[in-house]
Structures are given as C-alpha cells and as structure tokens.
Protein backbone atom coordinates (compact mmCIF):
# COMPACT_ATOMS: atom_id res chain seq x y z
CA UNK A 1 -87.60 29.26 -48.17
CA UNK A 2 -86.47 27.27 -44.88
CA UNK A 3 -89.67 26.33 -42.54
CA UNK A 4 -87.26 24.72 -39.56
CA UNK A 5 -88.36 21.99 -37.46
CA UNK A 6 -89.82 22.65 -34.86
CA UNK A 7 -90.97 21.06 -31.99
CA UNK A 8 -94.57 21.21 -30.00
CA UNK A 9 -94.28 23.18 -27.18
CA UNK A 10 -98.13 24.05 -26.66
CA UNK A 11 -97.92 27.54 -28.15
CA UNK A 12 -100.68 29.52 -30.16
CA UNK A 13 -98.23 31.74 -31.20
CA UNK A 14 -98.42 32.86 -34.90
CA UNK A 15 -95.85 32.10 -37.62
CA UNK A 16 -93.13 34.21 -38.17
CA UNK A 17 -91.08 35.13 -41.42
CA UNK A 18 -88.08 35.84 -40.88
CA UNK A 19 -85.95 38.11 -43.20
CA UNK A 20 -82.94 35.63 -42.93
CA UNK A 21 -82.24 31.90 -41.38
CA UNK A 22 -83.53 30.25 -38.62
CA UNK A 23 -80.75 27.38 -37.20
CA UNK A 24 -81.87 24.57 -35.13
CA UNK A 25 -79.03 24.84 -32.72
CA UNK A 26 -77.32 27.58 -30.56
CA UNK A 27 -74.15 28.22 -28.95
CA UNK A 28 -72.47 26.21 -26.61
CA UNK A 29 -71.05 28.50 -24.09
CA UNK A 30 -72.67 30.27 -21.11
CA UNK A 31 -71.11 33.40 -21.46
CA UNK A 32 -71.27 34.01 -25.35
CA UNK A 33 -73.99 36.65 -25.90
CA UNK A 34 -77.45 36.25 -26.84
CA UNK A 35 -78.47 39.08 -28.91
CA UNK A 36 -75.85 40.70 -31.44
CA UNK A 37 -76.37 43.42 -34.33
CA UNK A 38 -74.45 44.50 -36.98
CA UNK A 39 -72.95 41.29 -37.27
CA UNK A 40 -70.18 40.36 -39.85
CA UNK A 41 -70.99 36.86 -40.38
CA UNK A 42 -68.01 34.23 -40.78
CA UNK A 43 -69.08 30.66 -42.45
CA UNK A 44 -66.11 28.10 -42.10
CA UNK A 45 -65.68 24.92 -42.27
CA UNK A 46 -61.75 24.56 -40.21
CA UNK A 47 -61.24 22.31 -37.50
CA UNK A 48 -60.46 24.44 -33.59
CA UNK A 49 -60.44 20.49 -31.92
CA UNK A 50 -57.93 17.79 -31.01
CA UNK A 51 -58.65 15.75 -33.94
CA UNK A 52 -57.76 11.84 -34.76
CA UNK A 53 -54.97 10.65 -37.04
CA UNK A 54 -56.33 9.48 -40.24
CA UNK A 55 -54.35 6.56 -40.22
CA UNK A 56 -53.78 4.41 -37.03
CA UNK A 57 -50.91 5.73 -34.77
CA UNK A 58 -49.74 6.42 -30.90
CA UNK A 59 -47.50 8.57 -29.44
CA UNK A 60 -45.11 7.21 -27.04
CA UNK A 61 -43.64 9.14 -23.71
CA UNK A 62 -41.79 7.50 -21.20
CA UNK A 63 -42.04 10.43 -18.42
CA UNK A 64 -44.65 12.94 -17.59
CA UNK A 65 -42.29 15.69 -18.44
CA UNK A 66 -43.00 14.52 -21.76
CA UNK A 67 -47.05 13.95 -22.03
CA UNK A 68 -47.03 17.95 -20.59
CA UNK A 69 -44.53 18.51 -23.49
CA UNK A 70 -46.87 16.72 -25.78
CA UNK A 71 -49.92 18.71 -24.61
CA UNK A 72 -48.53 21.80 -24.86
CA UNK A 73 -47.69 21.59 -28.06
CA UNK A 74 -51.52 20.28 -29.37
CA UNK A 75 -52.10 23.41 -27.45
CA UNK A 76 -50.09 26.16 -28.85
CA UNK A 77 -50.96 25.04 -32.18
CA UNK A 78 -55.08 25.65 -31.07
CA UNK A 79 -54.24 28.49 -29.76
CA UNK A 80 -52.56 29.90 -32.60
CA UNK A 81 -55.68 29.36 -34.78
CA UNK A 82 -58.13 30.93 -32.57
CA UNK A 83 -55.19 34.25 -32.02
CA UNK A 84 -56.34 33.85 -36.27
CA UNK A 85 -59.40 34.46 -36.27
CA UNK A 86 -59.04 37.19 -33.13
CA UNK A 87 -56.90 38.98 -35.19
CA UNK A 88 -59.07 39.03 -38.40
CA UNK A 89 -61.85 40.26 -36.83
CA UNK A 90 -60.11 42.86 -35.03
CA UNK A 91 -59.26 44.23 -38.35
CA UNK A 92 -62.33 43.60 -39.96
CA UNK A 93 -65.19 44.77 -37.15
CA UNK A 94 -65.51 48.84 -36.89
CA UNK A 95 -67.19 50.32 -33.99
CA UNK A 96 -70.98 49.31 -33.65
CA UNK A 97 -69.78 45.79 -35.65
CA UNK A 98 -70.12 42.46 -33.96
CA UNK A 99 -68.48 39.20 -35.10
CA UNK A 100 -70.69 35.71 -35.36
CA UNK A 101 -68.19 32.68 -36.47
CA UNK A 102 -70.37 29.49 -37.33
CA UNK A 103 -68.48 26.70 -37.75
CA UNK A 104 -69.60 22.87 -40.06
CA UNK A 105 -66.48 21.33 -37.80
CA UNK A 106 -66.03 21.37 -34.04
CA UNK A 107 -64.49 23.59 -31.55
CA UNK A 108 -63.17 22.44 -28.24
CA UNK A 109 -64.09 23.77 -25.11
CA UNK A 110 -61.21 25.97 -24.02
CA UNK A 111 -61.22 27.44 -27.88
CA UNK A 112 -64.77 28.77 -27.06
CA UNK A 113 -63.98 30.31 -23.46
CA UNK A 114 -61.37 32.30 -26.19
CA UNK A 115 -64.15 33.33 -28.47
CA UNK A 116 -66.47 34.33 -25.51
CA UNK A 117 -63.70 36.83 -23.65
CA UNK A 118 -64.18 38.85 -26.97
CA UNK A 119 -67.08 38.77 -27.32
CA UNK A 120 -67.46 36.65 -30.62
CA UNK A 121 -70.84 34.52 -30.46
CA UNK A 122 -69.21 31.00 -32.30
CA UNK A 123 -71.41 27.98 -32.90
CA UNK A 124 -70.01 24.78 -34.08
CA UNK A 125 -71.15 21.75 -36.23
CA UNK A 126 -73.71 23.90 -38.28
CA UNK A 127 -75.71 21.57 -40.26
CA UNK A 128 -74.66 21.59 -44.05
CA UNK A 129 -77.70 22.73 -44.99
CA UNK A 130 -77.92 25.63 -42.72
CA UNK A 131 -74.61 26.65 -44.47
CA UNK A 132 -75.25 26.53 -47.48
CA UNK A 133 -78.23 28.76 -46.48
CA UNK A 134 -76.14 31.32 -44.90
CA UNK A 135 -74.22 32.51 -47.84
CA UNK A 136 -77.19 32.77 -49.59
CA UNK A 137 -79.13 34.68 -47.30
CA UNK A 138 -76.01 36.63 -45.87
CA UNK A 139 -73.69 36.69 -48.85
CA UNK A 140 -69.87 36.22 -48.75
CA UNK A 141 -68.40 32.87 -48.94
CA UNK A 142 -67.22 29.63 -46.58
CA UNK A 143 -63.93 29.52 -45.29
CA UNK A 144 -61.85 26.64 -45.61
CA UNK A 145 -58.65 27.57 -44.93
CA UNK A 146 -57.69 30.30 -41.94
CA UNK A 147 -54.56 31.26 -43.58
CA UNK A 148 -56.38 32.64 -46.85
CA UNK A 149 -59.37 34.53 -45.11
CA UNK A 150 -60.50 37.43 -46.57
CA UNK A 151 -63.33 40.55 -45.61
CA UNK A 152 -65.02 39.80 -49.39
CA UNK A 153 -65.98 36.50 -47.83
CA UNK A 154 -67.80 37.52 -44.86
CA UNK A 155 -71.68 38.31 -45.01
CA UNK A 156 -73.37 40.19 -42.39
CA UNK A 157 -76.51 40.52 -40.56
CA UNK A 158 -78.35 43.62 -39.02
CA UNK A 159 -79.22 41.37 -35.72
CA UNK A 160 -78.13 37.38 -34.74
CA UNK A 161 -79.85 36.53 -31.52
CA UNK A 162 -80.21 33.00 -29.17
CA UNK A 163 -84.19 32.33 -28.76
CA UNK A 164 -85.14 29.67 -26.19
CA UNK A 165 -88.91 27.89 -27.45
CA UNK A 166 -90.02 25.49 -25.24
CA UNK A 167 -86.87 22.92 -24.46
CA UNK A 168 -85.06 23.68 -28.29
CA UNK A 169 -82.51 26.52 -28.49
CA UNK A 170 -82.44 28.40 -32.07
CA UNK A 171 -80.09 30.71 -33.49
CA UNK A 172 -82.22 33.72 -35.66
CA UNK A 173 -79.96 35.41 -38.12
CA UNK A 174 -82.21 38.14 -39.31
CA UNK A 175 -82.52 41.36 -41.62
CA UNK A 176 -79.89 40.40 -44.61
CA UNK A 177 -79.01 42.82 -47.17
CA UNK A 178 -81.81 42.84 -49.14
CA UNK A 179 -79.35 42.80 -52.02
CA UNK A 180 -77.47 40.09 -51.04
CA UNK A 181 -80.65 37.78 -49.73
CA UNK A 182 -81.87 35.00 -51.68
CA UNK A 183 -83.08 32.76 -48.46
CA UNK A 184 -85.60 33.35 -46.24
CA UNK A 185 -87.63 30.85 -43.22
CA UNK A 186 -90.97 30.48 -41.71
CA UNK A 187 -91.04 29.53 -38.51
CA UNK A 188 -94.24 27.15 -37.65
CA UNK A 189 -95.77 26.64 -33.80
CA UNK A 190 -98.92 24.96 -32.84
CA UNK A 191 -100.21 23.16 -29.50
CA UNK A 192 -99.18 19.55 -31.02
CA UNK A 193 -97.41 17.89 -33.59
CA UNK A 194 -100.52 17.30 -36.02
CA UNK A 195 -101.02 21.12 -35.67
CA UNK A 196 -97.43 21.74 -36.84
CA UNK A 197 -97.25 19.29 -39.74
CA UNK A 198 -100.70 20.46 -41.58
CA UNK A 199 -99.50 24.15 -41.27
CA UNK A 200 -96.32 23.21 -43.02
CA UNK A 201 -98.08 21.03 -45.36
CA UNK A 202 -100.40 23.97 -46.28
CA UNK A 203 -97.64 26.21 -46.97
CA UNK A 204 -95.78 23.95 -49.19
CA UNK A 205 -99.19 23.44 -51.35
CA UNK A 206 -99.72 27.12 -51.36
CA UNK A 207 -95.95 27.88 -52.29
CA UNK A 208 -96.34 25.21 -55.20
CA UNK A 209 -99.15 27.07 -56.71
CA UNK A 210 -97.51 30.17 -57.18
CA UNK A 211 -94.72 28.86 -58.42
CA UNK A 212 -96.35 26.87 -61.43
CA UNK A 213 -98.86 30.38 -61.66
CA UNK A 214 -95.84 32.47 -62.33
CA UNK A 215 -93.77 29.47 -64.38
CA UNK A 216 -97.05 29.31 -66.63
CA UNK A 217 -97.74 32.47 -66.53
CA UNK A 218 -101.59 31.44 -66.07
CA UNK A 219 -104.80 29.95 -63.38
CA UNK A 220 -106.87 27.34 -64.16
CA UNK A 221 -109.82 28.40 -62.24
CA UNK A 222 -111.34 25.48 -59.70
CA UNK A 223 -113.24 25.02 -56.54
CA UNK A 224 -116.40 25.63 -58.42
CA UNK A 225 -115.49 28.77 -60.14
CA UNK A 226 -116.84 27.45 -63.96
CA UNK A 227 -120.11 26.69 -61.85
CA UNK A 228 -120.61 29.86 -60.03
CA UNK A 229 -120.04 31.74 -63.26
C-alpha cells in the first residue's frame, strides 16, 4: 500500500483507494492527454536526452557548417530512438488501446512534442519507487534496453489520467488486472498539514494491527474489554 504525499490544499474531501498507483508528478507537455484507458503501460529506464560524456571531453569545429553537422547527428540518433518506441507501440496497441511510456531517465523537449503527435502520454524521471510500484501493480517488466523490447513486458491499465489538487499535478494509474495487482494507494486530504499527517498515522497503526492479527492468527482483547466482560 502507497499513501502519496500530499500536500494541504484546504479540502474536506474524503480519502480515496485507488485500485492501482498514485505518482506525485505528471507529464510535461501541454498537448499530451489527460485521461487515457486501456492503456498498455511501458516502464523504462533508457535515456531520450543529450546526455554528458562520462569522462571529460570536447568536441572541436572550426566552421558552423560543422556545429550544424554535429547537431544533426545528436539528432538523428534521438530521433531514431523515439521512431523505436513509435514503432513498438504501433504493433503492440489494437484499436480501443492507448500507450503510457514512463520513463526513471529524462526525455528532451523535442522527443516529447514526438510522443504527443501520437498521442502517447510519456512522463519522465519517475521516482524509483513509483517504478518499482508499477510492475507490481501493472505487471510486465522495466525496460532497459530499446533494442530488446518485448509485449510480455508491458503491463496495462483500464484508465491513466492527469488530476490537478490544489497547486500538485498527479498521475492516477487505476483499475490493474486484478490478477496481476499486488500494489495499491490511499490517497489522504485534509484542510492542513496536522490533518494530513494524523490520518496517515492512523492508517499505518490500523494496517499494523491486521497484519500481526492475521501473522498470529489471534486478538488480544484491550480498551477495557476484560473489564466490561
């Protein structure tokens, strides 16, 4: 169970369980769209950004001719990685299917405008944790590599939508296979911070309890219960 931080937004509003995982961050594109269903879920961790030499090094160009030569090739090679994953889920999506990609690594601007003129909702630098979460909730597996991808290692979702609470953006991934789903979340909201924090608290004490009830396999009564009998 994942109860995601939230933050006070002076709402009443009750809790809600959610049948799936609740991420602390959205997309970062205007025209990626907010509500998808059916959704064949794609966990990777691949890099779709200019990215820094491990070791120190430059590259040298003595005319302009060559920077443009030089940035058209960092191009081509981004290019070709997003006309990957294009191409996979063209082959893996049937009609009615949508295609989520959520990404631990980063993807560069232009490789998003990509993503969003086919409609793919992508969000990059998940949080570990919310990975790890997603294949357990969704099933399938993380992607490391885009030459090796396969359709056994994609989960899916029956709806992925963009909520807006208060100033924080969340991603809902919601009804899992129920065969598949081993992770769920709670999401908390309360009129202030305190509010928040003794709710959660509360649940984790609760959650506790039945866990060591069913471990043991038996109560010891309290709150007065030898008295009253």
């Amino acid at each position: 169970l994942s109860i995601p931080r939230t933050s006070a937004h002076g709402s009443d509003a009750p809790a809600q369980f959610i049948n799936g995982i609740v991420m602390d961050h959205g997309a970062r594109h205007p025209d990626m769209p907010d509500v998808l269903e059916n959704c064949r879920i794609m966990t990777c961790n691949v890099s779709l950004e200019y990215e820094k030499t491990e070791t120190q090094s430059g590259f040298f160009y003595s005319t302009a001719e060559e920077r443009e030569k030089l940035v058209e090739s960092e191009r081509k090679w981004l290019d070709e990685r997003c006309k990957q994953v294009i191409d996979f889920k063209r082959k893996v999506c049937q009609e009615g299917q949508s295609f989520v990609m959520i990404n631990q690594k980063g993807v560069d601007p232009l490789s998003l405008d990509i993503f969003a003129k086919e409609g793919i909702l992508c969000l990059r630098r998940a949080k570990r944790r919310n990975m790890e979460r997603l294949t357990l909730a969704c099933g399938g597996s993380p992607i490391h590599s885009l030459q090796d991808m396969e359709e056994s290692q994609l989960g899916f979702a029956g709806k992925v939508s963009q909520v807006t609470l208060g100033e924080d953006k969340f991603t809902f991934v919601e009804d899992c296979a129920k065969e598949t789903a081993k992770s769920c979340s709670l999401l908390l909201q309360g009129p202030n911070e305190h509010s928040i924090q003794q709710a959660k608290d509360a649940v984790k004490d609760g959650l506790r309890a039945l866990k060591n009830a069913l471990e043991d396999k038996a109560i010891v009564a309290g709150a007065g219960a030898f008295e009253i009998a």
